[in-house]
C-alpha atoms as a PDB file:
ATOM      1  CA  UNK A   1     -13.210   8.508  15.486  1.00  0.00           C
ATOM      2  CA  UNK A   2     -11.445   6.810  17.980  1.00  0.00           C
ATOM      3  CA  UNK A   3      -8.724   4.018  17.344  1.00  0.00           C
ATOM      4  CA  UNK A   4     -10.502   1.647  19.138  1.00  0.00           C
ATOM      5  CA  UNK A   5     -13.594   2.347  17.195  1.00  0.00           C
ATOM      6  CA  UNK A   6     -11.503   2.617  13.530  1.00  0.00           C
ATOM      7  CA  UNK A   7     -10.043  -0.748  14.389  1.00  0.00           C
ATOM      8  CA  UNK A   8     -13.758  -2.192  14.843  1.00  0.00           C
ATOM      9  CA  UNK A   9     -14.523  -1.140  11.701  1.00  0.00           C
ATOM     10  CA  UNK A  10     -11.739  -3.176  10.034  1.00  0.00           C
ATOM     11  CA  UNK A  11     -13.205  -5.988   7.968  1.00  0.00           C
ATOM     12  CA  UNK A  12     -10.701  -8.469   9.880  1.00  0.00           C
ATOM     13  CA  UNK A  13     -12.359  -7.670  13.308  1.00  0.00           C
ATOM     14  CA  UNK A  14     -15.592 -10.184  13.697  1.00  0.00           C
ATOM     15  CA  UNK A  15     -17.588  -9.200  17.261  1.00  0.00           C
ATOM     16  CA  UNK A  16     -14.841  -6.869  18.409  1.00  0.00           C
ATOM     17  CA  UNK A  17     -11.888  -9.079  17.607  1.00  0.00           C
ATOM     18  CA  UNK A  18      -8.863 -10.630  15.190  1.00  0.00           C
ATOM     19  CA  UNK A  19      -7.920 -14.063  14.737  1.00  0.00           C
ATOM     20  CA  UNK A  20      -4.545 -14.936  15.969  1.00  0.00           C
ATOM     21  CA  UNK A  21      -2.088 -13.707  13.785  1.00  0.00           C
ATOM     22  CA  UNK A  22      -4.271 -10.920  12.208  1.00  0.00           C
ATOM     23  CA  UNK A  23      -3.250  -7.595  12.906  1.00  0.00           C
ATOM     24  CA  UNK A  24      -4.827  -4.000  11.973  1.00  0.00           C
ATOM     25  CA  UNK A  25      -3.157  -0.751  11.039  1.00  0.00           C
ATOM     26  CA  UNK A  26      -4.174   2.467  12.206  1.00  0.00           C
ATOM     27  CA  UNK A  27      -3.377   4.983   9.376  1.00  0.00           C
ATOM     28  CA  UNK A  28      -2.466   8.609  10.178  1.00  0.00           C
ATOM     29  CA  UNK A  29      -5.405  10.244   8.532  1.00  0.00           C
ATOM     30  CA  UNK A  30      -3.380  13.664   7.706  1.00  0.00           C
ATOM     31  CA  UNK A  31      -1.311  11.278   5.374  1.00  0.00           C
ATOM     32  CA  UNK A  32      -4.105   8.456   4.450  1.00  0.00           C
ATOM     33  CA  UNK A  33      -6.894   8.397   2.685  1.00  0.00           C
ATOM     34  CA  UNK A  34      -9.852   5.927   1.884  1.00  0.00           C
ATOM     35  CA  UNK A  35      -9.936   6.563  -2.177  1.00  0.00           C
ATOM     36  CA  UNK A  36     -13.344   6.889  -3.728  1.00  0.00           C
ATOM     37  CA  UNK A  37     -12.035   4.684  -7.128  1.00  0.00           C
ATOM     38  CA  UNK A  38      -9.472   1.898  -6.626  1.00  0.00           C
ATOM     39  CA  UNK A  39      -6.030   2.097  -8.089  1.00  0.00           C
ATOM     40  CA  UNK A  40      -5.605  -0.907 -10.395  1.00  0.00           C
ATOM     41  CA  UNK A  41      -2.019  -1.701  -9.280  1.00  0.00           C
ATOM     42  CA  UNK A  42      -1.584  -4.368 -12.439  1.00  0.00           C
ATOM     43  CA  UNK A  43      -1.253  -7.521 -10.390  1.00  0.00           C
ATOM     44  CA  UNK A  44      -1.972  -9.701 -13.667  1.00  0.00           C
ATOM     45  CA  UNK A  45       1.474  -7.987 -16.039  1.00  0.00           C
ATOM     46  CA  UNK A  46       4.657  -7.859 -15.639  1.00  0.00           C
ATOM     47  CA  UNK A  47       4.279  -4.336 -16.913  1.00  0.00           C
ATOM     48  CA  UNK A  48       2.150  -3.573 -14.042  1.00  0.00           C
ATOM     49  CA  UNK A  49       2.473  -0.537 -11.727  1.00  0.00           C
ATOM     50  CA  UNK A  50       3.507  -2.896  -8.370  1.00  0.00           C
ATOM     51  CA  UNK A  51       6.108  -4.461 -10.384  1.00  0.00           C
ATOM     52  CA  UNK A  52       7.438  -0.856 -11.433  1.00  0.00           C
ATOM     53  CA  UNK A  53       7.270   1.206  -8.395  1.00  0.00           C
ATOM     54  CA  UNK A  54       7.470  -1.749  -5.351  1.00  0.00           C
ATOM     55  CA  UNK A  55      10.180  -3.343  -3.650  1.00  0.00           C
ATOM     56  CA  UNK A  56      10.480  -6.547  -1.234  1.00  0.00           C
ATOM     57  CA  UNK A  57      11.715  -5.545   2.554  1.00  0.00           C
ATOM     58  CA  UNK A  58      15.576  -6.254   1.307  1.00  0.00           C
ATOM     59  CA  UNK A  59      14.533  -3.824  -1.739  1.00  0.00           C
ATOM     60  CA  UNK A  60      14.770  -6.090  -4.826  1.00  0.00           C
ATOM     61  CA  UNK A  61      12.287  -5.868  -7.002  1.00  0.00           C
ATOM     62  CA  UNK A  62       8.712  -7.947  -7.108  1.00  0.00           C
ATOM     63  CA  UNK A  63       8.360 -10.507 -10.098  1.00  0.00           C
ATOM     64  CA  UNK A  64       5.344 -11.438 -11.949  1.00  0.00           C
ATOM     65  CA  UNK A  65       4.531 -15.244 -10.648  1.00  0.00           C
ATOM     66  CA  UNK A  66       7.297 -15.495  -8.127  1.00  0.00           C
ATOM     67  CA  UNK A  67       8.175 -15.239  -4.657  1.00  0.00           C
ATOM     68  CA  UNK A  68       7.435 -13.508  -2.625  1.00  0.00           C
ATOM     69  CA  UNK A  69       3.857 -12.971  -3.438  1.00  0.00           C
ATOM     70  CA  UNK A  70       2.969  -9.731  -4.102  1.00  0.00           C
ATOM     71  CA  UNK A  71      -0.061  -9.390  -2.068  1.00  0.00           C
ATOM     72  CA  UNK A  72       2.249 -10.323   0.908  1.00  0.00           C
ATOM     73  CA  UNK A  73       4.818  -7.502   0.440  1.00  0.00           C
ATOM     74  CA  UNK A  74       2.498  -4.948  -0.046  1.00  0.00           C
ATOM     75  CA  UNK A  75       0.480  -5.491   3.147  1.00  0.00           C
ATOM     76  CA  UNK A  76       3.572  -5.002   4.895  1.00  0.00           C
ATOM     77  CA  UNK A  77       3.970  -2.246   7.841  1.00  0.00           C
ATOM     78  CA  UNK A  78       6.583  -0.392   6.629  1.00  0.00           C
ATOM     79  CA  UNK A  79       8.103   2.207   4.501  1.00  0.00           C
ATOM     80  CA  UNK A  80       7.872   1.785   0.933  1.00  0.00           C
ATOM     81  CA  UNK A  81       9.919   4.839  -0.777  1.00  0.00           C
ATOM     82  CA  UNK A  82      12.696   6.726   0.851  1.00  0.00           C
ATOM     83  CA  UNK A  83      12.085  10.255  -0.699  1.00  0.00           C
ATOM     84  CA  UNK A  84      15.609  11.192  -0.600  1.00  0.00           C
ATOM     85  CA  UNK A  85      16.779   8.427  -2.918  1.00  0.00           C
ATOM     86  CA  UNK A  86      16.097   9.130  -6.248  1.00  0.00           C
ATOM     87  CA  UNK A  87      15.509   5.347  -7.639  1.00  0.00           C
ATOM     88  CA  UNK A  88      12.961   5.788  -4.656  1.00  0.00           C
ATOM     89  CA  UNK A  89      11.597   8.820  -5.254  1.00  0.00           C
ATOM     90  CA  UNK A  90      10.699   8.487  -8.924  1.00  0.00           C
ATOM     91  CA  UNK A  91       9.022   4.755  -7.642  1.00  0.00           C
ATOM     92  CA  UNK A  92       6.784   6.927  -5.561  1.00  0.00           C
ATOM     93  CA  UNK A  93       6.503   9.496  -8.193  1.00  0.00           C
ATOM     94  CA  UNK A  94       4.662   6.299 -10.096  1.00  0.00           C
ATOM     95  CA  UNK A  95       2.342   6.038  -7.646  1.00  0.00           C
ATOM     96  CA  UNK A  96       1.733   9.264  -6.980  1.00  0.00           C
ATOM     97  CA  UNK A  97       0.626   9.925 -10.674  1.00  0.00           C
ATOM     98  CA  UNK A  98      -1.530   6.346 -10.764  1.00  0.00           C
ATOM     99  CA  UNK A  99      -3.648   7.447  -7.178  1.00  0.00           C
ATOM    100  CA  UNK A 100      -4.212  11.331  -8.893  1.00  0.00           C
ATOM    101  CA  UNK A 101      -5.537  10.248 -11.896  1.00  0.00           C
ATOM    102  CA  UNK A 102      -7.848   8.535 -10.400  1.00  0.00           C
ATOM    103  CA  UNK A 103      -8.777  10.252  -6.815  1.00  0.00           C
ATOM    104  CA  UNK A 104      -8.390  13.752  -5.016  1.00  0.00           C
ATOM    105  CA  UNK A 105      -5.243  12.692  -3.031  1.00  0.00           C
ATOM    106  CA  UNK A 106      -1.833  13.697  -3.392  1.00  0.00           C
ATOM    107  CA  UNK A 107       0.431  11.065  -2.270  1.00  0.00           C
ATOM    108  CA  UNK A 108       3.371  13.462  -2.630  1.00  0.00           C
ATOM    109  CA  UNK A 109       2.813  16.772  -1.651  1.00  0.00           C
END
């Protein structure tokens, strides 16, 4: 499908386009996948697997109730794990095992 077309599709786009400040993200779809079950990321514990394996943009960790919002820091545009640091790479590892349990994808491959 074409960009233009897979941008349409977004549920932000009403009659072929975003309000200001919306903006939609064209995935690579050799490294992106639309999952057939949702991966419960454990927004509502402090044990839960954003609060493990996600970092804010200046890489501290998220906390349960505070700011930043979660919500906000994972919509970001950016790269979440750095596979060749380790702290990184076993945060990925995290999700990795969360999105296979659950889905024919491998995040890490």
């Amino acid at each position: 499908m074409h960009y233009r077309a897979r941008a349409g599709a977004n549920a932000h786009v009403e009659a072929g386009w975003l309000d200001d400040g919306q903006r939609v993200f064209i995935a690579d779809r050799s490294r992106s996948a639309l999952f057939d079950r949702a991966v419960d990321l454990g927004a509502q514990s402090k044990q839960g697997l954003m609060f493990q394996a996600f970092r804010t943009k200046a890489g501290e960790p998220l906390h349960f109730g505070a700011s930043p919002h979660w919500s906000g820091t994972l919509r970001a545009c950016r790269c979440m794990f750095d596979l060749e640091n380790r702290e990184d790479r076993e945060r990925a590892k995290l999700v990795h095992t969360a999105i296979r349990r659950l889905n024919e994808f491998a995040l890490m491959s």
